[in-house]
N, C-alpha and C. Protein backbone atom coordinates (compact mmCIF):
# COMPACT_ATOMS: atom_id res chain seq x y z
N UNK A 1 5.08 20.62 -0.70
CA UNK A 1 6.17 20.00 -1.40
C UNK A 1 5.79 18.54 -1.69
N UNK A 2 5.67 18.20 -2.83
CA UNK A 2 5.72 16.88 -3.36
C UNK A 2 7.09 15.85 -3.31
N UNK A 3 6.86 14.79 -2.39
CA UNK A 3 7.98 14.17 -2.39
C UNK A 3 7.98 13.19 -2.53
N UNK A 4 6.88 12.44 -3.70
CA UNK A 4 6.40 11.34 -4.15
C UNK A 4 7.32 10.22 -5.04
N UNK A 5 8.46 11.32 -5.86
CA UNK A 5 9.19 10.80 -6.52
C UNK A 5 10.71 10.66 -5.41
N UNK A 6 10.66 11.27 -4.60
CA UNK A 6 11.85 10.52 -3.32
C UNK A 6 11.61 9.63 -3.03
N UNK A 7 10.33 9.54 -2.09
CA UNK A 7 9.35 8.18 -1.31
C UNK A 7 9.20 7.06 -2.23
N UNK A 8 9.24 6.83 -3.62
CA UNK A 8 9.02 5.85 -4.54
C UNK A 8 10.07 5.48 -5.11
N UNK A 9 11.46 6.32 -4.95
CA UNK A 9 13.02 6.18 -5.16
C UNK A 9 13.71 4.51 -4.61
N UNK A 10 14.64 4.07 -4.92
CA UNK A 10 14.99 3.18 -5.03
C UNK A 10 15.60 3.06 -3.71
N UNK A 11 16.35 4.20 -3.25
CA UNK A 11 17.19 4.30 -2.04
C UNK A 11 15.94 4.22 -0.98
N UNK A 12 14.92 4.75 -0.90
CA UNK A 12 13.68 4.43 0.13
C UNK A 12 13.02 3.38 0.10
N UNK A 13 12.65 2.77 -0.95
CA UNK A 13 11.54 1.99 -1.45
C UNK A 13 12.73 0.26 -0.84
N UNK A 14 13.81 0.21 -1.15
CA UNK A 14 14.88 -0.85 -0.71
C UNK A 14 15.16 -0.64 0.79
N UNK A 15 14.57 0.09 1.49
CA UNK A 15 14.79 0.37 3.00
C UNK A 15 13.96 0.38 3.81
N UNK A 16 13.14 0.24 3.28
CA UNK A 16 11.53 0.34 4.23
C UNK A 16 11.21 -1.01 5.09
N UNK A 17 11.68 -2.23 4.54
CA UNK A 17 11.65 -3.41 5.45
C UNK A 17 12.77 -3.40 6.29
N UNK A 18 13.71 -2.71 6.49
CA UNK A 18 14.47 -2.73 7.85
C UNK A 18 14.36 -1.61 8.46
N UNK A 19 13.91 -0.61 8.29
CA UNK A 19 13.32 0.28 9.03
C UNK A 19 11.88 0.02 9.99
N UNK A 20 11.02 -0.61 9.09
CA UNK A 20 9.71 -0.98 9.51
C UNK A 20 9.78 -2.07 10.67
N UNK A 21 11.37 -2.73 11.11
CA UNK A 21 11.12 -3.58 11.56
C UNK A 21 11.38 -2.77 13.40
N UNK A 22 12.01 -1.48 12.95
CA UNK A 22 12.22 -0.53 14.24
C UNK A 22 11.14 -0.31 14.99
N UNK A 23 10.85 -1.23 16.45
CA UNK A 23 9.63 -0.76 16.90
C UNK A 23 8.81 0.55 17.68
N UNK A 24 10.49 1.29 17.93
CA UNK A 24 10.26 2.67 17.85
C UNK A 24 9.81 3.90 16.96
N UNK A 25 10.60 3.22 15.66
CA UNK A 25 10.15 3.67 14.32
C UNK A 25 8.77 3.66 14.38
N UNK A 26 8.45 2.34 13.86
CA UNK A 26 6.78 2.08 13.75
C UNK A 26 5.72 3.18 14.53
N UNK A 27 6.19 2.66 15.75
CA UNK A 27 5.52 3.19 16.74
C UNK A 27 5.14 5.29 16.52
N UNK A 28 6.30 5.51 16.35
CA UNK A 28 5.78 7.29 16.22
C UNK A 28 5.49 7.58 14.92
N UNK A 29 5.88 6.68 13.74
CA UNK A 29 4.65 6.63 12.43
C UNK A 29 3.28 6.94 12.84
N UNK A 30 2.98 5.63 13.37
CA UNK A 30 1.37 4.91 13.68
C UNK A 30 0.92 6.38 14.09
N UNK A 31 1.84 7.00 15.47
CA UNK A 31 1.07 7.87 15.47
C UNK A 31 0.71 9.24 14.83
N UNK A 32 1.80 9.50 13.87
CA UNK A 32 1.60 10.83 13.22
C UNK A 32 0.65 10.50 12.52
N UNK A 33 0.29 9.46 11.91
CA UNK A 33 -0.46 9.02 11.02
C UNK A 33 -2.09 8.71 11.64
N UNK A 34 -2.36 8.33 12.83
CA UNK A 34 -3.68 8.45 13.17
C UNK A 34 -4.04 9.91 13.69
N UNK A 35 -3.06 10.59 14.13
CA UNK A 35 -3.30 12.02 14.34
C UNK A 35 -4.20 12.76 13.14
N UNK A 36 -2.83 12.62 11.75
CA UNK A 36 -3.47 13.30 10.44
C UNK A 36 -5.11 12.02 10.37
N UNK A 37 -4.89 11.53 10.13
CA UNK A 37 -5.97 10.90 9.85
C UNK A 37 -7.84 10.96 10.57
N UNK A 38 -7.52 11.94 11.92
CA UNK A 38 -8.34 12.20 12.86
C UNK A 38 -8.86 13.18 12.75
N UNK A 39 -8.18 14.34 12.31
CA UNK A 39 -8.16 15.70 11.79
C UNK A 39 -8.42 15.65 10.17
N UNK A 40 -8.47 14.37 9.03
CA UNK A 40 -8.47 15.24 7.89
C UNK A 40 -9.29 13.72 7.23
N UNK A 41 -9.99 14.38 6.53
CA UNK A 41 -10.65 12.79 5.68
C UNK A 41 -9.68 12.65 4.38
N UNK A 42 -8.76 11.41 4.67
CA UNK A 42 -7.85 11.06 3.97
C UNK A 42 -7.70 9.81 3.34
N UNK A 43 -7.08 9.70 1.99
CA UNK A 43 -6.42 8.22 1.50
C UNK A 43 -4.89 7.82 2.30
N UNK A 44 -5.06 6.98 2.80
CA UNK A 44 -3.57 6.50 3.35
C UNK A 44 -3.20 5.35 2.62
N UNK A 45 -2.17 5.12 2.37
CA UNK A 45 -1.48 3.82 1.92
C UNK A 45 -0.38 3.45 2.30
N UNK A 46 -0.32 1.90 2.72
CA UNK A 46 0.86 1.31 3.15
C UNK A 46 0.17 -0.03 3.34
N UNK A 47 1.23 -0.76 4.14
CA UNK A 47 0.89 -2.28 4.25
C UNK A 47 0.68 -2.79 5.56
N UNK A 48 0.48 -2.01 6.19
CA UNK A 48 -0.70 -2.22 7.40
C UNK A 48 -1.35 -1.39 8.10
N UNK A 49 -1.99 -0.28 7.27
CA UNK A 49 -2.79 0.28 7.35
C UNK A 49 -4.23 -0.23 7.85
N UNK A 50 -4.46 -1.14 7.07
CA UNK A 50 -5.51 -1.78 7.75
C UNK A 50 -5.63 -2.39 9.03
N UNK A 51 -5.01 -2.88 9.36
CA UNK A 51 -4.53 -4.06 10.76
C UNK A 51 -3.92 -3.27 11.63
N UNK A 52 -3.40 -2.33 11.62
CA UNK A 52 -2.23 -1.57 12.30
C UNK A 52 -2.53 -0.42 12.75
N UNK A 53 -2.51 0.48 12.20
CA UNK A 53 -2.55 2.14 12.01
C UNK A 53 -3.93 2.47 12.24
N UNK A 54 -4.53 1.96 11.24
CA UNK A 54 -5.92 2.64 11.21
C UNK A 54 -6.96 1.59 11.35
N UNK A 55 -7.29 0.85 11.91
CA UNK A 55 -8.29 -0.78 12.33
C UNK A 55 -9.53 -0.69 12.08
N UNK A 56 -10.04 0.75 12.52
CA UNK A 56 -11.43 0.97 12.67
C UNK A 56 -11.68 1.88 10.96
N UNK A 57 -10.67 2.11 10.66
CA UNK A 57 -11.59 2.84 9.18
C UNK A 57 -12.55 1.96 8.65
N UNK A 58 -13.15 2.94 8.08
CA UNK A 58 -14.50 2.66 7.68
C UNK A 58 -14.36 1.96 6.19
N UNK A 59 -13.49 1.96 5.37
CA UNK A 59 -13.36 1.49 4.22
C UNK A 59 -11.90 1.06 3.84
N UNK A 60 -11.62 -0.22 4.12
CA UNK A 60 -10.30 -0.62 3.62
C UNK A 60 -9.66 -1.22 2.78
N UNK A 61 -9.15 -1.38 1.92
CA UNK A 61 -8.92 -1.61 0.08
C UNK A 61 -7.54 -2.01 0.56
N UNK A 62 -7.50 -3.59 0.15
CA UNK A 62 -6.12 -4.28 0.48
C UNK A 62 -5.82 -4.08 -1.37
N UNK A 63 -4.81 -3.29 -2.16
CA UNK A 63 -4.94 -3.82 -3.69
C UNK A 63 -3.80 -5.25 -3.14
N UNK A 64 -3.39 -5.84 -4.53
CA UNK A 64 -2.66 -6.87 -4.62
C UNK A 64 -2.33 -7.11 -6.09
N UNK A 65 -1.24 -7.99 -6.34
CA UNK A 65 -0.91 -7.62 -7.25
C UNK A 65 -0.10 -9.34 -8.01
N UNK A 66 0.05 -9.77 -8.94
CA UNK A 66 1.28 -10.61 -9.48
C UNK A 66 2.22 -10.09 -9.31
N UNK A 67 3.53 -10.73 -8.66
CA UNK A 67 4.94 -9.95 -8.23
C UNK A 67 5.09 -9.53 -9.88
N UNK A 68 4.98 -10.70 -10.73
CA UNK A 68 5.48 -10.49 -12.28
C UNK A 68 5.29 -9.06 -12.66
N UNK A 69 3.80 -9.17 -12.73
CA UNK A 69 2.86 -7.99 -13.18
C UNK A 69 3.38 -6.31 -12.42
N UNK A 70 4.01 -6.68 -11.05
CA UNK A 70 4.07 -5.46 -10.17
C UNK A 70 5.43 -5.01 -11.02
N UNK A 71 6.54 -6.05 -11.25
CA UNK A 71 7.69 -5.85 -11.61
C UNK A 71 7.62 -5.07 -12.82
N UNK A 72 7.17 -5.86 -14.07
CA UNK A 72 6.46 -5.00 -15.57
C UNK A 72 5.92 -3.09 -14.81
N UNK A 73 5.09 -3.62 -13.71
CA UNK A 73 4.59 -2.22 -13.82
C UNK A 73 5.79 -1.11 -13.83
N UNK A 74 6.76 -1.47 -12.67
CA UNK A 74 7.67 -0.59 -11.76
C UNK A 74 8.75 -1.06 -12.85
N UNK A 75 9.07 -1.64 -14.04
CA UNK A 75 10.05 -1.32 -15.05
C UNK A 75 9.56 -0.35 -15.96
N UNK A 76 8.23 -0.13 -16.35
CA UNK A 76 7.69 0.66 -17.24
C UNK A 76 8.00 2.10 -16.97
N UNK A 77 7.67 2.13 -15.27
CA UNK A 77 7.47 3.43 -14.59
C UNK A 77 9.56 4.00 -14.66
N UNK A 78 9.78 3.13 -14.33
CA UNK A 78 11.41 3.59 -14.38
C UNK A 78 12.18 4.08 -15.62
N UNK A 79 11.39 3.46 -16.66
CA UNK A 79 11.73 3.69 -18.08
C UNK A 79 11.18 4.58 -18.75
N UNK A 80 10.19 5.04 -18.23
CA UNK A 80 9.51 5.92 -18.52
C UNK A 80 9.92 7.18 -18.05
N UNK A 81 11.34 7.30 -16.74
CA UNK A 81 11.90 8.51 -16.44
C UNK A 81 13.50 8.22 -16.75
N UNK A 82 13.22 7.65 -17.73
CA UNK A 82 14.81 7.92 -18.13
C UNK A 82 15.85 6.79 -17.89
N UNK A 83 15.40 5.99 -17.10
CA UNK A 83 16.22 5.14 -16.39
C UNK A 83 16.46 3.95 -16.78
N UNK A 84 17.42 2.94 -16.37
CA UNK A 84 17.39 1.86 -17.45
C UNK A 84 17.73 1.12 -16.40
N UNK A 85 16.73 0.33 -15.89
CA UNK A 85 16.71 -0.53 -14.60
C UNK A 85 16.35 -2.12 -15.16
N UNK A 86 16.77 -3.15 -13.97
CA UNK A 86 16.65 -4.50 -14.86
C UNK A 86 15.89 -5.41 -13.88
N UNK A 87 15.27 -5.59 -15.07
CA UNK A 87 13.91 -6.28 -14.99
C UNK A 87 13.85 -7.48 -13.88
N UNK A 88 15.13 -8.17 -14.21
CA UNK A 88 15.34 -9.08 -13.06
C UNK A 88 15.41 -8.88 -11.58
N UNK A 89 16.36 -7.79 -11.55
CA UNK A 89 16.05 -7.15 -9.97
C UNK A 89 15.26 -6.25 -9.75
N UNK A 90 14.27 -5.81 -10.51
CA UNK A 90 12.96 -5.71 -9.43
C UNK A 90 12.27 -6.55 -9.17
N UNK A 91 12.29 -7.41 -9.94
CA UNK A 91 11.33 -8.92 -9.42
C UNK A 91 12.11 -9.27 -8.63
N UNK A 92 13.30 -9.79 -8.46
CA UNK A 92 13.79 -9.68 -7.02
C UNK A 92 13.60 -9.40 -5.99
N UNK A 93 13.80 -8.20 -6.24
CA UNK A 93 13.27 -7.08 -4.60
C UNK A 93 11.82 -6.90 -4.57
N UNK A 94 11.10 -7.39 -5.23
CA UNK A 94 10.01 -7.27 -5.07
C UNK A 94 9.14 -8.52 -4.29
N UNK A 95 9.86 -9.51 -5.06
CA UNK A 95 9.84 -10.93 -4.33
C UNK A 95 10.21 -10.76 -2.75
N UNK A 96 11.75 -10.18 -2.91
CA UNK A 96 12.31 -9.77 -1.45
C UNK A 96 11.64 -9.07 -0.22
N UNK A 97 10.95 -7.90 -1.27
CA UNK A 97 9.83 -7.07 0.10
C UNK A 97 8.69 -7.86 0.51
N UNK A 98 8.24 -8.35 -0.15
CA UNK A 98 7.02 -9.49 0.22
C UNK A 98 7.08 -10.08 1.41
N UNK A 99 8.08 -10.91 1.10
CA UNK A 99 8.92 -12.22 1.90
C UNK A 99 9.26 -11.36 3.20
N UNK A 100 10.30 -10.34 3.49
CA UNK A 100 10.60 -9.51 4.42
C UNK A 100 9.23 -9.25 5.08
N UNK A 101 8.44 -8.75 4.25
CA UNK A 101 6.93 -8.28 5.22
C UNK A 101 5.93 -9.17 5.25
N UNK A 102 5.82 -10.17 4.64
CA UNK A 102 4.91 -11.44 5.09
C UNK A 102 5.79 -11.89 6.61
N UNK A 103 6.46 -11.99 6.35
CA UNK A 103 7.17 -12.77 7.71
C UNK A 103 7.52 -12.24 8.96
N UNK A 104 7.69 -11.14 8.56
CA UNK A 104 8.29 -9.84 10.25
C UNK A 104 7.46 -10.13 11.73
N UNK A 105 8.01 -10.07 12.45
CA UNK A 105 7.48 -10.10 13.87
C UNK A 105 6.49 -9.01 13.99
N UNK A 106 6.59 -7.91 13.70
CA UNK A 106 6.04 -6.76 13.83
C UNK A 106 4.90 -6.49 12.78
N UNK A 107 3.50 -6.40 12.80
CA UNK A 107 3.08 -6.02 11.62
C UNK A 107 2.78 -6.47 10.26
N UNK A 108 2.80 -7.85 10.36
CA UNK A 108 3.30 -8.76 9.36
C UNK A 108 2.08 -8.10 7.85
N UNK A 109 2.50 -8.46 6.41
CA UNK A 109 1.49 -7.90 5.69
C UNK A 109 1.09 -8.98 5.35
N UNK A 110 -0.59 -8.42 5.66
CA UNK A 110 -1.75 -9.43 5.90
C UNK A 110 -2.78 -8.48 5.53
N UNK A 111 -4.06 -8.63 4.71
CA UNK A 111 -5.26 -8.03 4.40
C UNK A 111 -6.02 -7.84 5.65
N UNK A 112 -6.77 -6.82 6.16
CA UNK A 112 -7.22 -6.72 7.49
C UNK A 112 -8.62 -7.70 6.97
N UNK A 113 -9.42 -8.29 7.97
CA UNK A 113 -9.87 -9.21 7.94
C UNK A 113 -11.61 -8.86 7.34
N UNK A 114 -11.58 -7.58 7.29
CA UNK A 114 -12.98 -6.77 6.63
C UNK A 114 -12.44 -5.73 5.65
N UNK A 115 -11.52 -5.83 5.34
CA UNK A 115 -10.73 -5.59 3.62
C UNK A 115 -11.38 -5.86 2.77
N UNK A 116 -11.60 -5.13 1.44
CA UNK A 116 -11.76 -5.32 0.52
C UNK A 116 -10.19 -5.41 -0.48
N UNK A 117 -10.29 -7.08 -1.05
CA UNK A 117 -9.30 -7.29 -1.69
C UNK A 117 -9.66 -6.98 -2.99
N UNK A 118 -8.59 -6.44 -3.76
CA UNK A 118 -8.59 -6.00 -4.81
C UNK A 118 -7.50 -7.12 -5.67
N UNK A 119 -7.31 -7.39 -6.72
CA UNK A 119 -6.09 -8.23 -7.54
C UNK A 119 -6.52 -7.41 -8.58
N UNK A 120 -5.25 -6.95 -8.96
CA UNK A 120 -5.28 -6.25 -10.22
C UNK A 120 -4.55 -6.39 -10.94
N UNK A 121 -3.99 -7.21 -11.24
CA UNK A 121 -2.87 -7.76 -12.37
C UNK A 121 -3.44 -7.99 -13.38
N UNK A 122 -4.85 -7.86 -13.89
CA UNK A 122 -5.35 -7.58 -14.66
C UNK A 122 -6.09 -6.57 -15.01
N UNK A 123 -5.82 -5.63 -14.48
CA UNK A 123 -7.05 -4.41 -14.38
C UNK A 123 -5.81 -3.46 -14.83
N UNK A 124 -6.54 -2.25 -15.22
CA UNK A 124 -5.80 -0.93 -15.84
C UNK A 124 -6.02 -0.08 -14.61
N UNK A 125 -5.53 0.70 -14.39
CA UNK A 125 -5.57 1.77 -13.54
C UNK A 125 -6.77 2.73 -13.11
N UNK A 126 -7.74 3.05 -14.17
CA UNK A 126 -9.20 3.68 -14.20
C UNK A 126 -9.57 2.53 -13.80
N UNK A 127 -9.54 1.29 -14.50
CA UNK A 127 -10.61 0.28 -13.73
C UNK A 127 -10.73 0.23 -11.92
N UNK A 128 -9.38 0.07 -11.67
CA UNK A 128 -9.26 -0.24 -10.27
C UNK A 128 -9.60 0.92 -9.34
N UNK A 129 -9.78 2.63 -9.88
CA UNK A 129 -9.95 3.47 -9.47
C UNK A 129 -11.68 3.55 -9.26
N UNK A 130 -12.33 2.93 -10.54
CA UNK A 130 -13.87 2.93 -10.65
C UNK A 130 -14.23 1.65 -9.43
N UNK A 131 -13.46 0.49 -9.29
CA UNK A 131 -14.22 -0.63 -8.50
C UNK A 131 -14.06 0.12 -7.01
N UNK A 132 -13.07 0.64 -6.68
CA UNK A 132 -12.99 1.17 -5.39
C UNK A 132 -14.12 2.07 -4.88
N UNK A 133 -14.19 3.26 -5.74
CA UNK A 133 -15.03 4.04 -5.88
C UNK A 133 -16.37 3.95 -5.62
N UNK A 134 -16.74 2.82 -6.58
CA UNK A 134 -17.88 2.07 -6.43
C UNK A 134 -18.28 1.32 -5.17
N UNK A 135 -17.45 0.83 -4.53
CA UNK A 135 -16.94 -0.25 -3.27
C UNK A 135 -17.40 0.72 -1.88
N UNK A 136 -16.80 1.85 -2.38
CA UNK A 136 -17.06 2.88 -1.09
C UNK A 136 -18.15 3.93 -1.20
N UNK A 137 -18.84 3.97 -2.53
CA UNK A 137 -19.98 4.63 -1.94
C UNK A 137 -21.17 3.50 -1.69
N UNK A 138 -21.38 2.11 -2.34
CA UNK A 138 -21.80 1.20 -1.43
C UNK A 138 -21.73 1.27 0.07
N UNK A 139 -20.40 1.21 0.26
CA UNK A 139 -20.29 1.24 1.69
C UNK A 139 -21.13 1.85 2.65
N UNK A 140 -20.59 3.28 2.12
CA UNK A 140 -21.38 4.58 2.45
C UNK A 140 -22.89 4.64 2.47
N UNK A 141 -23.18 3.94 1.46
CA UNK A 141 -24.94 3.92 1.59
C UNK A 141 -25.24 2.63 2.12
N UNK A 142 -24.48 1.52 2.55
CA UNK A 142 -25.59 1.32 4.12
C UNK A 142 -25.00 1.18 4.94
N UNK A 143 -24.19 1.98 5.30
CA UNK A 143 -23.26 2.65 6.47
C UNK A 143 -24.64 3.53 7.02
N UNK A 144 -25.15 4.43 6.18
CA UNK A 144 -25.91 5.15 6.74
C UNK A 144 -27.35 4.58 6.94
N UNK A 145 -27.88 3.34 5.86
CA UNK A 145 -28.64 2.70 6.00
C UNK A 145 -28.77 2.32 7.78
N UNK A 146 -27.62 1.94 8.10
CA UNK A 146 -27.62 1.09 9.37
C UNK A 146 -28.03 1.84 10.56
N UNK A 147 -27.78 3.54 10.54
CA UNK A 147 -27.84 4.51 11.41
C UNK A 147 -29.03 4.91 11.56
């Protein structure tokens, strides 16, 4: 079951910084999530994935973004299903989730410190898919170099 378009919904996506701040919450995430992750060679995404959840992966891709640019993106995407959402309050809440997760006691969002940062507020979507790509089979070849 695909539940990509729930998880990216407005009612979730506006709730995730007071949930995230539950340290019980967190806590049995982290672990369902290093479980799957132990058992399956996977893409994970979130905002402390790197630092948090998963420390030791082998390849970690912080993207990043212009709030402006993120806002344009996530009005396009909304308009594009029908919806007629305003422009001002997602830059808002977008501003808002930042701020909420730069600052939290718990987890704060921060690039893990052997991240590969990405800024893509200028990049198209294939681009940012090819630099990664590229990023990690580098990796990969002297990952094994080193062995």
């Amino acid at each position: 079951m695909d539940l990509t378009a729930y998880l990216r919904g407005g009612a979730v996506e506006n709730n995730v910084p007071f949930v995230a701040k539950v340290p019980k919450v967190r806590e049995k995430v982290r672990a369902v999530q290093r479980q799957i992750a132990e058992s399956e060679n996977i893409v994970v995404e979130g905002r402390d994935i790197g630092t948090v959840v998963l420390p030791n992966s082998q390849n970690k891709i912080f993207l990043t973004a212009d709030p402006k640019v993120r806002a344009t993106r996530r009005f396009k995407q909304l308009c594009a299903k029908g919806q007629k959402p305003s422009m001002r309050k997602i830059y808002a809440d977008i501003l808002k989730r930042d701020e909420l997760d730069r600052t939290r006691a718990i987890s704060p969002l921060v690039p893990a410190q052997d991240a590969f940062v990405v800024d893509t507020s200028s990049m198209q979507a294939t681009e940012v898919v090819d630099l990664i790509l590229t990023k990690i089979k580098t990796t990969q070849k002297n990952y094994g170099a080193e062995r």
